[in-house]
C-alpha atoms as a PDB file:
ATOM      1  CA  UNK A   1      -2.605   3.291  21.562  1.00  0.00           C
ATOM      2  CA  UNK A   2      -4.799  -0.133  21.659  1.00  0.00           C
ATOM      3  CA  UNK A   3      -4.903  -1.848  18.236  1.00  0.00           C
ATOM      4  CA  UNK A   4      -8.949  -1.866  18.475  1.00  0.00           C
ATOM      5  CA  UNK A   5      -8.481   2.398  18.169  1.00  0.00           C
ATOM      6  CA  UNK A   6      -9.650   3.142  14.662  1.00  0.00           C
ATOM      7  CA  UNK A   7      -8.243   6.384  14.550  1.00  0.00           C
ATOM      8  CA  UNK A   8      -4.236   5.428  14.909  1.00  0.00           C
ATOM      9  CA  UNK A   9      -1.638   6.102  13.886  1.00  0.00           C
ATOM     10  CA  UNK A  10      -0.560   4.926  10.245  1.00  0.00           C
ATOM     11  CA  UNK A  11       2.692   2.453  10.233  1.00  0.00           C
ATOM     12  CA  UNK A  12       3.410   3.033   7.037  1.00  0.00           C
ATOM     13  CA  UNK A  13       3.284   6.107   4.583  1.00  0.00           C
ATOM     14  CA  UNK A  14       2.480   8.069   1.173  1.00  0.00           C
ATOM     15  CA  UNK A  15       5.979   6.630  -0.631  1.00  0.00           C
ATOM     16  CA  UNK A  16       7.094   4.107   1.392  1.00  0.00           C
ATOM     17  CA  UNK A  17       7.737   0.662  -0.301  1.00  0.00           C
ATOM     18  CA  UNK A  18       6.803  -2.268   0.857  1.00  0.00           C
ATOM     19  CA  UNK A  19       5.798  -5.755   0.597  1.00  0.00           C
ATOM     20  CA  UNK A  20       2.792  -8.378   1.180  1.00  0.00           C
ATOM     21  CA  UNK A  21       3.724 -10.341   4.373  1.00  0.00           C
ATOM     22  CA  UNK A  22       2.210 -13.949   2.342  1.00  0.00           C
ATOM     23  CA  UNK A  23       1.308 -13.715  -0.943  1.00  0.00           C
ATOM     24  CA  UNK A  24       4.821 -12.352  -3.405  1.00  0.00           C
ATOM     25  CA  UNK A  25       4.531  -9.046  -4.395  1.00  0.00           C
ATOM     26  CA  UNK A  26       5.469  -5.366  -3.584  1.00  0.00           C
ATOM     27  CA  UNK A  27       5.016  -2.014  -4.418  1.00  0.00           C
ATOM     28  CA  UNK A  28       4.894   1.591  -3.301  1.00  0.00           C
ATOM     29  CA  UNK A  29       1.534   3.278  -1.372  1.00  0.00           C
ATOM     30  CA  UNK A  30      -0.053   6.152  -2.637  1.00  0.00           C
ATOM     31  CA  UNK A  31      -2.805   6.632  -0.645  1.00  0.00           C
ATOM     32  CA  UNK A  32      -3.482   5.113   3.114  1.00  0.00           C
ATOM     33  CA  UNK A  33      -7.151   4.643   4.083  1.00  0.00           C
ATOM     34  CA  UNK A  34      -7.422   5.041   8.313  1.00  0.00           C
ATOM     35  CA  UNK A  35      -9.750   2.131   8.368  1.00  0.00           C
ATOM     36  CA  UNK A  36     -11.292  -0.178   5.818  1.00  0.00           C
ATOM     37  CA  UNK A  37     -12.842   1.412   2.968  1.00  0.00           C
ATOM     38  CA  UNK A  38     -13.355  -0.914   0.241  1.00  0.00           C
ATOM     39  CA  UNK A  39     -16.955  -2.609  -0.690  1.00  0.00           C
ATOM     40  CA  UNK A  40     -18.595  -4.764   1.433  1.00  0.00           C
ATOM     41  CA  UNK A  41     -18.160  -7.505  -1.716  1.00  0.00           C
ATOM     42  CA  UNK A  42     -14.436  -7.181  -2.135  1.00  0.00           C
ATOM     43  CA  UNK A  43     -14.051  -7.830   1.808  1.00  0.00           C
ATOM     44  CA  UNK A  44     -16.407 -11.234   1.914  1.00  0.00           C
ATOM     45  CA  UNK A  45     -13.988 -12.347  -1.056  1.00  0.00           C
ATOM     46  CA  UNK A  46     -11.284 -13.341   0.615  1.00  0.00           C
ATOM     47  CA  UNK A  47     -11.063 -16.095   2.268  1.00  0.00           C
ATOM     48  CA  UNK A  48     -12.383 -15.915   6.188  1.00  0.00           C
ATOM     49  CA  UNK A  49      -9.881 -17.826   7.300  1.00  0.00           C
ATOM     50  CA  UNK A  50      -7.325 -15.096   5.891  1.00  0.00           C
ATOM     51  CA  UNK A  51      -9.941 -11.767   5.911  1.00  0.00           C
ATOM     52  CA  UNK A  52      -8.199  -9.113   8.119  1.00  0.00           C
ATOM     53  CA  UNK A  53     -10.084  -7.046  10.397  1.00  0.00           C
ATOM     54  CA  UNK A  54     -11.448  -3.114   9.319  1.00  0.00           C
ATOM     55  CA  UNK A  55     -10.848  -1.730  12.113  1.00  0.00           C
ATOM     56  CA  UNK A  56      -7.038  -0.787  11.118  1.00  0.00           C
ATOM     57  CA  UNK A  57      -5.324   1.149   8.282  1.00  0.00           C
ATOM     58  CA  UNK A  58      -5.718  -0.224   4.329  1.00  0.00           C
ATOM     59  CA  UNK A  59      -3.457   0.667   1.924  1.00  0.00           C
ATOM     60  CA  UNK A  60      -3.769   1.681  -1.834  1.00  0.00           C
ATOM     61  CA  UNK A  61      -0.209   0.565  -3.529  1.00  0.00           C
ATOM     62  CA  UNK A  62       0.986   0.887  -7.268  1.00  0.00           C
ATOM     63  CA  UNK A  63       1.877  -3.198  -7.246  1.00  0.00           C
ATOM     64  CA  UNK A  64       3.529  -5.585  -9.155  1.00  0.00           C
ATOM     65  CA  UNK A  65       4.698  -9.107  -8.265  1.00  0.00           C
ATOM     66  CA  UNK A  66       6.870 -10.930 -11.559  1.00  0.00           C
ATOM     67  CA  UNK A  67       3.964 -11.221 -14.170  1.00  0.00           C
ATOM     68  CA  UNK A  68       2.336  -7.749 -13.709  1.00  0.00           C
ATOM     69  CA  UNK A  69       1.432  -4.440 -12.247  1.00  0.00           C
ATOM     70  CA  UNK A  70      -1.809  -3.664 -10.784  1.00  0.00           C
ATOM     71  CA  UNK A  71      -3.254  -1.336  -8.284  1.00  0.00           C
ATOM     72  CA  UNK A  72      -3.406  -3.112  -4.771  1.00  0.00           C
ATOM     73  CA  UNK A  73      -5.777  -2.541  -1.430  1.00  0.00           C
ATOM     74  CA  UNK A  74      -3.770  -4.232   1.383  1.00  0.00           C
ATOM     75  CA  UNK A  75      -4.579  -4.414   5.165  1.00  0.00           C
ATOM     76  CA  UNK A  76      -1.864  -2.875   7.420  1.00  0.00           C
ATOM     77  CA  UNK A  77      -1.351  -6.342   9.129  1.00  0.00           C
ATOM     78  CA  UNK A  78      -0.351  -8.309   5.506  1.00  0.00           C
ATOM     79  CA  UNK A  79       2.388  -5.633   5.297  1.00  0.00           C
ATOM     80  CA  UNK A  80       6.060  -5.323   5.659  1.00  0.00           C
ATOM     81  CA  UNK A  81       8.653  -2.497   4.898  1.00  0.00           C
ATOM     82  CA  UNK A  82      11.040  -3.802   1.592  1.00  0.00           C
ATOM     83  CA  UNK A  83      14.425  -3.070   2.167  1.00  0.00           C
ATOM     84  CA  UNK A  84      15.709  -4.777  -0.927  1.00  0.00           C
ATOM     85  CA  UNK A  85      16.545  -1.534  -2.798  1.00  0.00           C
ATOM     86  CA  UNK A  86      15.416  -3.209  -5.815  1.00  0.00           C
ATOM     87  CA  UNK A  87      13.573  -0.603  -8.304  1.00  0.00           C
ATOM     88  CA  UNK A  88      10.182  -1.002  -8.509  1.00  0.00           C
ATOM     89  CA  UNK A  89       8.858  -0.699 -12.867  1.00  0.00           C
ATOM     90  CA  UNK A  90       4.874   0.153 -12.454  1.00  0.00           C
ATOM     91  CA  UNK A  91       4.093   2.315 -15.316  1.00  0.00           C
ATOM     92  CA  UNK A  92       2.101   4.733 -13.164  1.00  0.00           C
ATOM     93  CA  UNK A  93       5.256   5.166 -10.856  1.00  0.00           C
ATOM     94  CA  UNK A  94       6.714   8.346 -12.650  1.00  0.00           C
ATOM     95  CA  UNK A  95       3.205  10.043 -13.162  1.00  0.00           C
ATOM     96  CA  UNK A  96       2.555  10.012  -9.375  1.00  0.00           C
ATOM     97  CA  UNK A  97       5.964   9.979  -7.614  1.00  0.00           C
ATOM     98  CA  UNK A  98       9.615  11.100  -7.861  1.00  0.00           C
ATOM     99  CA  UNK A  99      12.667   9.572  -6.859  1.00  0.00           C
ATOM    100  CA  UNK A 100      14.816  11.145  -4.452  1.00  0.00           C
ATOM    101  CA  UNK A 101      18.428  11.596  -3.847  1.00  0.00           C
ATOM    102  CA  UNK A 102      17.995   9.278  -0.774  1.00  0.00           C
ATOM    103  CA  UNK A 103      16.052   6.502  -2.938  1.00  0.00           C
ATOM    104  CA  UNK A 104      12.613   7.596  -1.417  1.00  0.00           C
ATOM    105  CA  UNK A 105       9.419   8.111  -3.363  1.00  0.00           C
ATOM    106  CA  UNK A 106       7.386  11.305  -2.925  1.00  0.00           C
ATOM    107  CA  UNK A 107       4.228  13.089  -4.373  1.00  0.00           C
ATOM    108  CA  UNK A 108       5.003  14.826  -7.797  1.00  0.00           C
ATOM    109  CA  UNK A 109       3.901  18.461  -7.554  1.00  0.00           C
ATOM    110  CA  UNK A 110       0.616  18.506  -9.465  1.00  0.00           C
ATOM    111  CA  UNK A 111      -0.104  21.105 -12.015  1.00  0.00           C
ATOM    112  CA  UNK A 112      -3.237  23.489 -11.128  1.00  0.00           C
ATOM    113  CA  UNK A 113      -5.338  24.750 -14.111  1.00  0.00           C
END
């Protein structure tokens, strides 16, 4: 598939940890958007020189770099799998995910009412 397709195929996935390819922080997705999504606003604010393209998948992570955790909206081209292993402390981690015997996050079941 041509990188112009909007409609390919994800790289990454619901779970999946990862990292920002410049700026230092990582976290875990939760949600993948096939193309951009965001506001119009939050796009022209970052800098052109560094603004990715829509046409490819974004990706909604539960982040944290060494000062904080924070929800993060990341282009699939700023991202890179994290293989470090390290454990990730975002205080929304255990409400959406669980922790597998491999080390893997996935979807907690969610309660129906």
């Amino acid at each position: 598939m041509a990188d112009s397709d909007p409609f390919r195929q994800a790289r990454f996935s619901v779970g999946q940890v990862v990292k920002h390819r410049i700026h230092p922080f990582r976290g875990v997705i939760f949600d993948v958007d096939p193309v951009f999504a965001n506001s119009e606003e939050w796009w022209q604010a970052i800098p052109a020189e560094m603004r990715p393209s829509k046409d490819q998948p974004f990706y909604h992570l539960l982040a944290e770099n060494q000062e904080s955790e924070y929800i993060a909206y990341v282009s699939e081209q700023n991202l890179l799998p994290d293989t470090s292993g390290e454990p990730l402390r975002h205080p929304q981690l255990g409400e959406m995910f669980e922790k597998s015997s491999n080390g893997a996050y996935r979807h907690r079941a969610r309660a129906t009412h």
